[in-house]
N, C-alpha and C. Protein backbone atom coordinates (compact mmCIF):
# COMPACT_ATOMS: atom_id res chain seq x y z
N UNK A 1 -48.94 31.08 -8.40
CA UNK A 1 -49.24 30.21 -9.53
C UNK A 1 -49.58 31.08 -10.73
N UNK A 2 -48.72 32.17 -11.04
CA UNK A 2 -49.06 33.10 -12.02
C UNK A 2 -49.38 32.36 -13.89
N UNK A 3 -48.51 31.20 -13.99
CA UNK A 3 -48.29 31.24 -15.19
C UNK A 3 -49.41 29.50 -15.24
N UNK A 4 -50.12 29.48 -13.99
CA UNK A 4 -51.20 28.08 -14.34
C UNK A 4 -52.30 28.03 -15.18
N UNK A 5 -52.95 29.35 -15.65
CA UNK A 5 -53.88 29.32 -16.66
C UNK A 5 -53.10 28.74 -17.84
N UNK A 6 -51.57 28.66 -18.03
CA UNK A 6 -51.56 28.09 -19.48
C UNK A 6 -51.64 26.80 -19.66
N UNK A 7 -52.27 25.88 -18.37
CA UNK A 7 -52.15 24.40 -18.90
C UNK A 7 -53.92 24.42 -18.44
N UNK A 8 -53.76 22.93 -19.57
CA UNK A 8 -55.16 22.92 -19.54
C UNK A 8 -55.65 21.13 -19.61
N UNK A 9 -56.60 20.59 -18.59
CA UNK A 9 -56.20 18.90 -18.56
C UNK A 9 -57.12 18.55 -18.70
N UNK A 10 -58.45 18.65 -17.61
CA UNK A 10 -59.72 18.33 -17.53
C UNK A 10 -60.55 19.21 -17.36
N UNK A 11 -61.88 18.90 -17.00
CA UNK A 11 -62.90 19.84 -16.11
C UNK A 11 -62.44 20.25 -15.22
N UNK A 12 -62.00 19.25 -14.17
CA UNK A 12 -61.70 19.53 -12.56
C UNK A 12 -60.26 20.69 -12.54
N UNK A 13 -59.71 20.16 -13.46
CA UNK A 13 -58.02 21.22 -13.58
C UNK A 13 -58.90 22.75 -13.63
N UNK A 14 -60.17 22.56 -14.32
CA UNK A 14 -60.08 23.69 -14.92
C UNK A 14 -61.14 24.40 -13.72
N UNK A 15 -61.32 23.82 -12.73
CA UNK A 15 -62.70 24.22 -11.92
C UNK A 15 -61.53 24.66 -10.35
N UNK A 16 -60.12 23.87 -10.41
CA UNK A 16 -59.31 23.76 -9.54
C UNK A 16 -58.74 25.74 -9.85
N UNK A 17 -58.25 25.76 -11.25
CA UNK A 17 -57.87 26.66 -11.96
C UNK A 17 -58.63 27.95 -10.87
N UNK A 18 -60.11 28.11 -11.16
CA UNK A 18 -61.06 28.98 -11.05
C UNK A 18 -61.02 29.28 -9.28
N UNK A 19 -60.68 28.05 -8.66
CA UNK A 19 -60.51 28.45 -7.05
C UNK A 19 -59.33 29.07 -6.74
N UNK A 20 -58.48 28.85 -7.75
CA UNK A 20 -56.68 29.26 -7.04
C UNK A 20 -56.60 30.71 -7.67
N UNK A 21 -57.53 31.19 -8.85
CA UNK A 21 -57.36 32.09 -9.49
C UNK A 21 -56.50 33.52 -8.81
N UNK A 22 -57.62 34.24 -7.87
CA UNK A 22 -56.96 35.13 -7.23
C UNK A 22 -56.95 35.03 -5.71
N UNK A 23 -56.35 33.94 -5.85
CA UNK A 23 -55.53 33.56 -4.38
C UNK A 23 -53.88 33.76 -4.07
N UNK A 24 -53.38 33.93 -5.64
CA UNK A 24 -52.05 33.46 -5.37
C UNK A 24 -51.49 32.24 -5.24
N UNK A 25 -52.38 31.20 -5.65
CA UNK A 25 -52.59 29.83 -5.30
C UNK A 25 -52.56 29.81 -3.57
N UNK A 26 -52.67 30.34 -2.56
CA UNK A 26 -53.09 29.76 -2.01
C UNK A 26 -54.31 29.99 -1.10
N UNK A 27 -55.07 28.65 -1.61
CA UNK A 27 -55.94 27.96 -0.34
C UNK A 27 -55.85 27.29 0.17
N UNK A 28 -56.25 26.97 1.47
CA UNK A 28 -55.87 25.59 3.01
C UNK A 28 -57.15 25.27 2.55
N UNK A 29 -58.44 25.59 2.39
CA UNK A 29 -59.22 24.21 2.28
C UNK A 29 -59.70 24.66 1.06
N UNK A 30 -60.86 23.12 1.23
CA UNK A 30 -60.90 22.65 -0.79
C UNK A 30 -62.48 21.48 -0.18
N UNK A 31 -62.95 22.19 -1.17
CA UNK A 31 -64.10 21.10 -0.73
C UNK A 31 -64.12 19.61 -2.15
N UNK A 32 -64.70 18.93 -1.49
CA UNK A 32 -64.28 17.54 -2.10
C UNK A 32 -64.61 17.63 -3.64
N UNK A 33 -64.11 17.02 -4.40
CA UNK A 33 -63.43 16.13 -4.49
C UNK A 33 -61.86 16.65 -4.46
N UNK A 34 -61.53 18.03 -4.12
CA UNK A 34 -60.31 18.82 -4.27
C UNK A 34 -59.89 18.60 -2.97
N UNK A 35 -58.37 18.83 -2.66
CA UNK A 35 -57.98 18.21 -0.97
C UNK A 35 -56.67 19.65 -1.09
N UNK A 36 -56.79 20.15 0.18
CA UNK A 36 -55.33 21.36 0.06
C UNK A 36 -54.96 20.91 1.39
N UNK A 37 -53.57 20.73 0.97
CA UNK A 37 -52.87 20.03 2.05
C UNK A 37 -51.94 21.34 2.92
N UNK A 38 -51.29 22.16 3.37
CA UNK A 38 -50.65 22.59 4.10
C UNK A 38 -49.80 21.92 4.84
N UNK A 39 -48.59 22.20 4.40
CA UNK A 39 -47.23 21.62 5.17
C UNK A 39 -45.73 22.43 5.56
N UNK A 40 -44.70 22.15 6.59
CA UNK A 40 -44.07 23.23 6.41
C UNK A 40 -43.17 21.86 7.31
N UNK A 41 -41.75 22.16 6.73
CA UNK A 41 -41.11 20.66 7.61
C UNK A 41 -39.61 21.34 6.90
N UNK A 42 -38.46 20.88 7.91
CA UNK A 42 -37.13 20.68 7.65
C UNK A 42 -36.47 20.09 6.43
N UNK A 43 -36.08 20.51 5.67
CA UNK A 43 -35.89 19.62 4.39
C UNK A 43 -34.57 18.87 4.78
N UNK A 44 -34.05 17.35 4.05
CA UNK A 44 -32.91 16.20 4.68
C UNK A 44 -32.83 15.85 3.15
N UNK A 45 -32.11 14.56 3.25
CA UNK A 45 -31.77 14.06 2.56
C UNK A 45 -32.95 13.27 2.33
N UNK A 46 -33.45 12.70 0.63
CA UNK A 46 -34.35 11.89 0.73
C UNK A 46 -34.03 10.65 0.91
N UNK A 47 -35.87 10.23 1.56
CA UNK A 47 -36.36 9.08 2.28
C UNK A 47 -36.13 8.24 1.13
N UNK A 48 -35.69 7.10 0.73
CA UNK A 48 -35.52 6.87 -0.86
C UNK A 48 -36.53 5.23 -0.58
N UNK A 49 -37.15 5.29 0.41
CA UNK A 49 -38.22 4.51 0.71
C UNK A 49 -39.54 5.10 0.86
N UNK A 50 -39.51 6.10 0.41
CA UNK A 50 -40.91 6.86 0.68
C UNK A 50 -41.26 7.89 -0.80
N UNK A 51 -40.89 7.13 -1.87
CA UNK A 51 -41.53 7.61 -3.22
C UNK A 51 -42.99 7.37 -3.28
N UNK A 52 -43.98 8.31 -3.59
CA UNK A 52 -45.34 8.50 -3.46
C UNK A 52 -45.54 8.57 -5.12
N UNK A 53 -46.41 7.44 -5.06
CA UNK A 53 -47.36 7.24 -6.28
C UNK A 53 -48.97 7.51 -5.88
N UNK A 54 -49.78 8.38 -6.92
CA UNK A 54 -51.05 8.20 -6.71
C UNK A 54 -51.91 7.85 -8.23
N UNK A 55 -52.97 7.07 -8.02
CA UNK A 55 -53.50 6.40 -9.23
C UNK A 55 -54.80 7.70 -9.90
N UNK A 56 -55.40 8.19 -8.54
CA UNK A 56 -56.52 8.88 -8.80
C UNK A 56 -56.60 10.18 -9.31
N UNK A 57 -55.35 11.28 -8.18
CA UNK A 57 -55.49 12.59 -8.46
C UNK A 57 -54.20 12.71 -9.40
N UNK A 58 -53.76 14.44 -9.51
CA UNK A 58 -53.00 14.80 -9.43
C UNK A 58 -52.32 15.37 -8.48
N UNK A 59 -51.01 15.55 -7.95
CA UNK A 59 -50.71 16.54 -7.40
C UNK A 59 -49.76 17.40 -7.84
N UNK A 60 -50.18 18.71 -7.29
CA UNK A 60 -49.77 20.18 -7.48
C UNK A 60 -48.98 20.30 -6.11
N UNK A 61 -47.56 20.86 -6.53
CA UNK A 61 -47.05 21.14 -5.12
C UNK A 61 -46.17 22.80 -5.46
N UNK A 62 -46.96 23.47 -4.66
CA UNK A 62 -46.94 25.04 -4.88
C UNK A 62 -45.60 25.71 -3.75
N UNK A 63 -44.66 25.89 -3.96
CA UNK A 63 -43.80 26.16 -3.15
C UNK A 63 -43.97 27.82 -2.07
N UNK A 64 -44.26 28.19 -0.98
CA UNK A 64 -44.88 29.40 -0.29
C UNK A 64 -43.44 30.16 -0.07
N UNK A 65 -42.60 29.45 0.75
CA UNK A 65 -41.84 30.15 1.45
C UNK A 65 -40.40 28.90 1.50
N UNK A 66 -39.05 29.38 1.02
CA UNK A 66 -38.03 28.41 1.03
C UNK A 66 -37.61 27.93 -0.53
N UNK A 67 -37.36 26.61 -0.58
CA UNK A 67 -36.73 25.77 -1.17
C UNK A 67 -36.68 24.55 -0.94
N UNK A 68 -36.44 23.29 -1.88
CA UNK A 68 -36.93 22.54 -1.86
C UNK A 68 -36.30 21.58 -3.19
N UNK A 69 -35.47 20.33 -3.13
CA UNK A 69 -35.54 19.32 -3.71
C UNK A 69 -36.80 18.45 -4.40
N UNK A 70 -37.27 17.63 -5.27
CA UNK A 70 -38.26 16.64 -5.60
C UNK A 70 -37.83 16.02 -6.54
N UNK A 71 -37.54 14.43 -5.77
CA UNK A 71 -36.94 13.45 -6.62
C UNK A 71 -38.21 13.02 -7.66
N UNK A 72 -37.92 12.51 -8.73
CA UNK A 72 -38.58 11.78 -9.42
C UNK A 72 -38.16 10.62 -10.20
N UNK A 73 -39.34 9.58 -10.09
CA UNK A 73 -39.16 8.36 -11.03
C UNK A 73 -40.15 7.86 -11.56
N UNK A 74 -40.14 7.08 -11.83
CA UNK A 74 -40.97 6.35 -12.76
C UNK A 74 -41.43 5.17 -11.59
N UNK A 75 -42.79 4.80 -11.47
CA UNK A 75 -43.18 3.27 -10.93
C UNK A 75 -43.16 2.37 -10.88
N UNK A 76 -42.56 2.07 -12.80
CA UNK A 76 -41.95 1.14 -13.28
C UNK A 76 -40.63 1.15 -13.27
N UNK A 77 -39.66 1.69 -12.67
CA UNK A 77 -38.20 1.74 -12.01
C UNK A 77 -38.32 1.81 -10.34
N UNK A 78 -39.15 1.19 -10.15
CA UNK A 78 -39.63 1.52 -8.48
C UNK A 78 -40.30 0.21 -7.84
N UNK A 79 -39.71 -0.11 -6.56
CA UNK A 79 -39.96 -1.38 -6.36
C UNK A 79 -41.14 -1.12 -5.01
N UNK A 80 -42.21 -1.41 -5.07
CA UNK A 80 -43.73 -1.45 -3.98
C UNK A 80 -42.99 -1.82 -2.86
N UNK A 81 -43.30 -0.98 -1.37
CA UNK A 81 -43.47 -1.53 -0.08
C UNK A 81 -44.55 -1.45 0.72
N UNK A 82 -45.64 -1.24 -0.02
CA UNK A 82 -46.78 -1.44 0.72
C UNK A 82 -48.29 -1.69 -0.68
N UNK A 83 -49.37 -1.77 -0.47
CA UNK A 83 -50.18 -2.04 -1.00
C UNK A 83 -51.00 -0.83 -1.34
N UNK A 84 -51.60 -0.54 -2.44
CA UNK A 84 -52.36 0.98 -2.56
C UNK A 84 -53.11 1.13 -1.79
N UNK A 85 -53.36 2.09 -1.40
CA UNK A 85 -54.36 2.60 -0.33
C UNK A 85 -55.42 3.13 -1.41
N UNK A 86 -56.46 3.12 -1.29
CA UNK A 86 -57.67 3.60 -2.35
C UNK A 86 -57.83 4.57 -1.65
N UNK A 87 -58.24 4.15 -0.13
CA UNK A 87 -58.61 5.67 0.34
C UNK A 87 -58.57 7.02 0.49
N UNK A 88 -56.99 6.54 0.55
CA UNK A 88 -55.97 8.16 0.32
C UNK A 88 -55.25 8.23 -0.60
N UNK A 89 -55.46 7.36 -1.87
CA UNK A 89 -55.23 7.44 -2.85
C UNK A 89 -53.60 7.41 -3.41
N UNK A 90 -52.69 6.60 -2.77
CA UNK A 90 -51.31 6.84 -2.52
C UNK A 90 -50.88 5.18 -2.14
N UNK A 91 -49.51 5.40 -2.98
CA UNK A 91 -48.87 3.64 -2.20
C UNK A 91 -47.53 3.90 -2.34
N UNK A 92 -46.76 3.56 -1.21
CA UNK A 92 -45.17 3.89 -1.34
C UNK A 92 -44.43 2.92 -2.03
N UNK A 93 -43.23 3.84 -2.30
CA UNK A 93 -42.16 2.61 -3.06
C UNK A 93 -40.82 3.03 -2.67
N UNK A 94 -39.87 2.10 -2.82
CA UNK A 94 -38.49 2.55 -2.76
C UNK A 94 -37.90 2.16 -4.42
N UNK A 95 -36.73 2.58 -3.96
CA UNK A 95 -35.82 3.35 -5.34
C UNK A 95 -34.71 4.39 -5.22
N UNK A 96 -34.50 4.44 -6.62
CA UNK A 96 -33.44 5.95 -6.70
C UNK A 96 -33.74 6.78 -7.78
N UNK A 97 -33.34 7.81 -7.09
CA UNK A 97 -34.20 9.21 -7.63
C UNK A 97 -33.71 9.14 -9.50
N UNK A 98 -34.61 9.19 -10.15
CA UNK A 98 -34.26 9.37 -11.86
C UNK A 98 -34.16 11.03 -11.64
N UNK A 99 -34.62 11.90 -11.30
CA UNK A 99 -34.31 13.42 -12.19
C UNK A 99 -34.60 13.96 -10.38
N UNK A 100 -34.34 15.35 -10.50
CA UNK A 100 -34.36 16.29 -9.28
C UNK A 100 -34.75 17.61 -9.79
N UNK A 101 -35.96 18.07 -9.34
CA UNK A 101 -36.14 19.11 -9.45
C UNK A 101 -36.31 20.41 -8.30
N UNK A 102 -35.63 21.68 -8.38
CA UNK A 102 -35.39 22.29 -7.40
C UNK A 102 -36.53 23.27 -7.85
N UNK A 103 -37.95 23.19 -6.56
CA UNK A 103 -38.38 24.76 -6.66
C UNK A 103 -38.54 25.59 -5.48
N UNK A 104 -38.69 26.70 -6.19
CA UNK A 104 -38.51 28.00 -4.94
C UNK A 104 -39.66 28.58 -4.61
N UNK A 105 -39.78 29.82 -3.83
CA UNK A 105 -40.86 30.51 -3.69
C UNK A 105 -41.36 30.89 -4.60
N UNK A 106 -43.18 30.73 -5.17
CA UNK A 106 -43.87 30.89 -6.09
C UNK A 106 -43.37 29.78 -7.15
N UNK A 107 -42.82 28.78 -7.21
CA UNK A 107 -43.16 27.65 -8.22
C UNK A 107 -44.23 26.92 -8.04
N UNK A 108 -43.96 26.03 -8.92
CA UNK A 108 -45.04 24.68 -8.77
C UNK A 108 -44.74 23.51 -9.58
N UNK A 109 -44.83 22.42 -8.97
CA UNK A 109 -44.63 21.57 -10.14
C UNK A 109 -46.08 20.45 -10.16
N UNK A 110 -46.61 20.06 -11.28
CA UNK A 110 -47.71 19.41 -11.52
C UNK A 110 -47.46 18.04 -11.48
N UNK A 111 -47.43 17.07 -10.47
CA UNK A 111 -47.38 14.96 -10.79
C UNK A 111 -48.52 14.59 -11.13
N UNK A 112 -47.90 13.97 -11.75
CA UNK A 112 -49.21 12.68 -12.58
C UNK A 112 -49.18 11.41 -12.10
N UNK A 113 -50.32 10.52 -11.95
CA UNK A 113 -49.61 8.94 -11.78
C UNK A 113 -49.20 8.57 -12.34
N UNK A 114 -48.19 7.74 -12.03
CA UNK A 114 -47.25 6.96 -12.79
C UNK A 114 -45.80 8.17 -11.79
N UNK A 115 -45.83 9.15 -11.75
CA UNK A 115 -44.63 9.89 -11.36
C UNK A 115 -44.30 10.23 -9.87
N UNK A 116 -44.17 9.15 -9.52
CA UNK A 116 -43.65 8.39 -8.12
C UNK A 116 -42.38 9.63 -7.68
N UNK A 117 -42.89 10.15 -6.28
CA UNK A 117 -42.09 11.26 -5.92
C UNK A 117 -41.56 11.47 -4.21
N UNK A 118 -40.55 12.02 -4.29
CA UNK A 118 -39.92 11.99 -2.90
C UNK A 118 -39.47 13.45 -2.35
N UNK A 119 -40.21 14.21 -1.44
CA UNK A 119 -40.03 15.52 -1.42
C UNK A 119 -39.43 15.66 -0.02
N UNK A 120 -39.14 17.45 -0.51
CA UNK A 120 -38.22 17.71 1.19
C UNK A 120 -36.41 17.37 0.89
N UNK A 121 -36.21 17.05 -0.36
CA UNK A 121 -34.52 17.41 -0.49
C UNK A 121 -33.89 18.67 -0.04
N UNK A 122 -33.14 18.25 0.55
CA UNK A 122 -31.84 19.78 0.63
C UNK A 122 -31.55 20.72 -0.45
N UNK A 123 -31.95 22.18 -0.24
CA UNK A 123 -32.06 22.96 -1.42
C UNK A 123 -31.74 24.15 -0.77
N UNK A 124 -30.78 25.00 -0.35
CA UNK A 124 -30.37 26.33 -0.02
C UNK A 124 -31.21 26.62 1.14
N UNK A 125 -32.18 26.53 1.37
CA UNK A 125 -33.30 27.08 2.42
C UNK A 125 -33.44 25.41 3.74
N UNK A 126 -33.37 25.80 4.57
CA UNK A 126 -33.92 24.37 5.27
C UNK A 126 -35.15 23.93 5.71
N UNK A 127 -36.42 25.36 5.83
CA UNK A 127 -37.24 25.14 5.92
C UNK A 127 -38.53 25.44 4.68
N UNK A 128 -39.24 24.18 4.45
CA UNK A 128 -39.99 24.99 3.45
C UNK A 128 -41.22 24.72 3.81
N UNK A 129 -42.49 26.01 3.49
CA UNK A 129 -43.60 26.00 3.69
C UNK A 129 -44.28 25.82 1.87
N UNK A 130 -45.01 24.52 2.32
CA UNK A 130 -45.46 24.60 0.89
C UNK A 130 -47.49 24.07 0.84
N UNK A 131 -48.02 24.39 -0.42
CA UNK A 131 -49.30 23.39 -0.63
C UNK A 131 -49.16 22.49 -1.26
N UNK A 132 -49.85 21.87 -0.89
CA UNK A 132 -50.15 20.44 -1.88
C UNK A 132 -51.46 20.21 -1.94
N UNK A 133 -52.02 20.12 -3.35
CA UNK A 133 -53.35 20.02 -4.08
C UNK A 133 -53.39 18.75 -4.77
N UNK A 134 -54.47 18.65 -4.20
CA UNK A 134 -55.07 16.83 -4.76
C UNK A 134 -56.22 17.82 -6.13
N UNK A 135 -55.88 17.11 -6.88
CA UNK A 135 -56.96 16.97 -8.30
C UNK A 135 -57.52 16.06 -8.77
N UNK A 136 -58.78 15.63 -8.68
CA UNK A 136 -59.16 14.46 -9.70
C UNK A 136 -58.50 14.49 -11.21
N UNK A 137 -58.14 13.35 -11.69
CA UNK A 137 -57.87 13.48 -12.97
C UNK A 137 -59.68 13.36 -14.01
């Protein structure tokens, strides 16, 4: 996450900032209200029923090892199949992908709510190890 000091959002971005500093972005845990997810899975074709909206955080998805597709849309081009979850802060939708973004080892890309997303596309590599960081907004 070399080039993340140049954005700048809230407190928490900026307290998130201060933990990933000299990690390389990565850390597996995160004490609350911050969540580090660790994942590593086969990338397919996307689930085009499993676009992830969240209302509360952000997420940061830091690419480790591979490649990697991430559809994006809008919520308002996206039709609800389930009800928000508050708890985990997430509610699925189906749709079709508006834009695709491909990242590699050492990217990252930053979602906001409202930017309903579908990860794990087919991208040169089949397996990718990546983080995913919950942020309060």
């Amino acid at each position: 996450m070399i080039n993340i000091g140049k954005y700048s959002l809230n407190k928490n971005f900026e307290i998130f900032k201060d933990k990933v500093r000299d990690t390389e972005g990565v850390v597996d845990q995160m004490e609350a209200p911050f969540k580090a997810i660790p994942l590593e899975y086969q990338n397919k074709d996307f689930d085009l029923q499993k676009f992830e909206n969240h209302q509360i955080n952000i997420d940061i998805h830091l690419i480790l090892e591979g490649s990697e597709k991430i559809g994006i849309n809008s919520v308002d081009n996206l039709e609800s199949n389930m009800t928000y979850n508050s708890e985990s802060d997430y509610q699925l939708f189906n749709g079709e992908v508006k834009e695709e973004i491909v990242l590699e080892k050492g990217d990252f890309l930053i979602l906001f709510p409202g930017e309903a997303h579908v990860t794990g596309g087919k991208y040169n590599n089949l397996t990718t190890k990546k983080m995913v960081y919950k942020v309060p907004l």
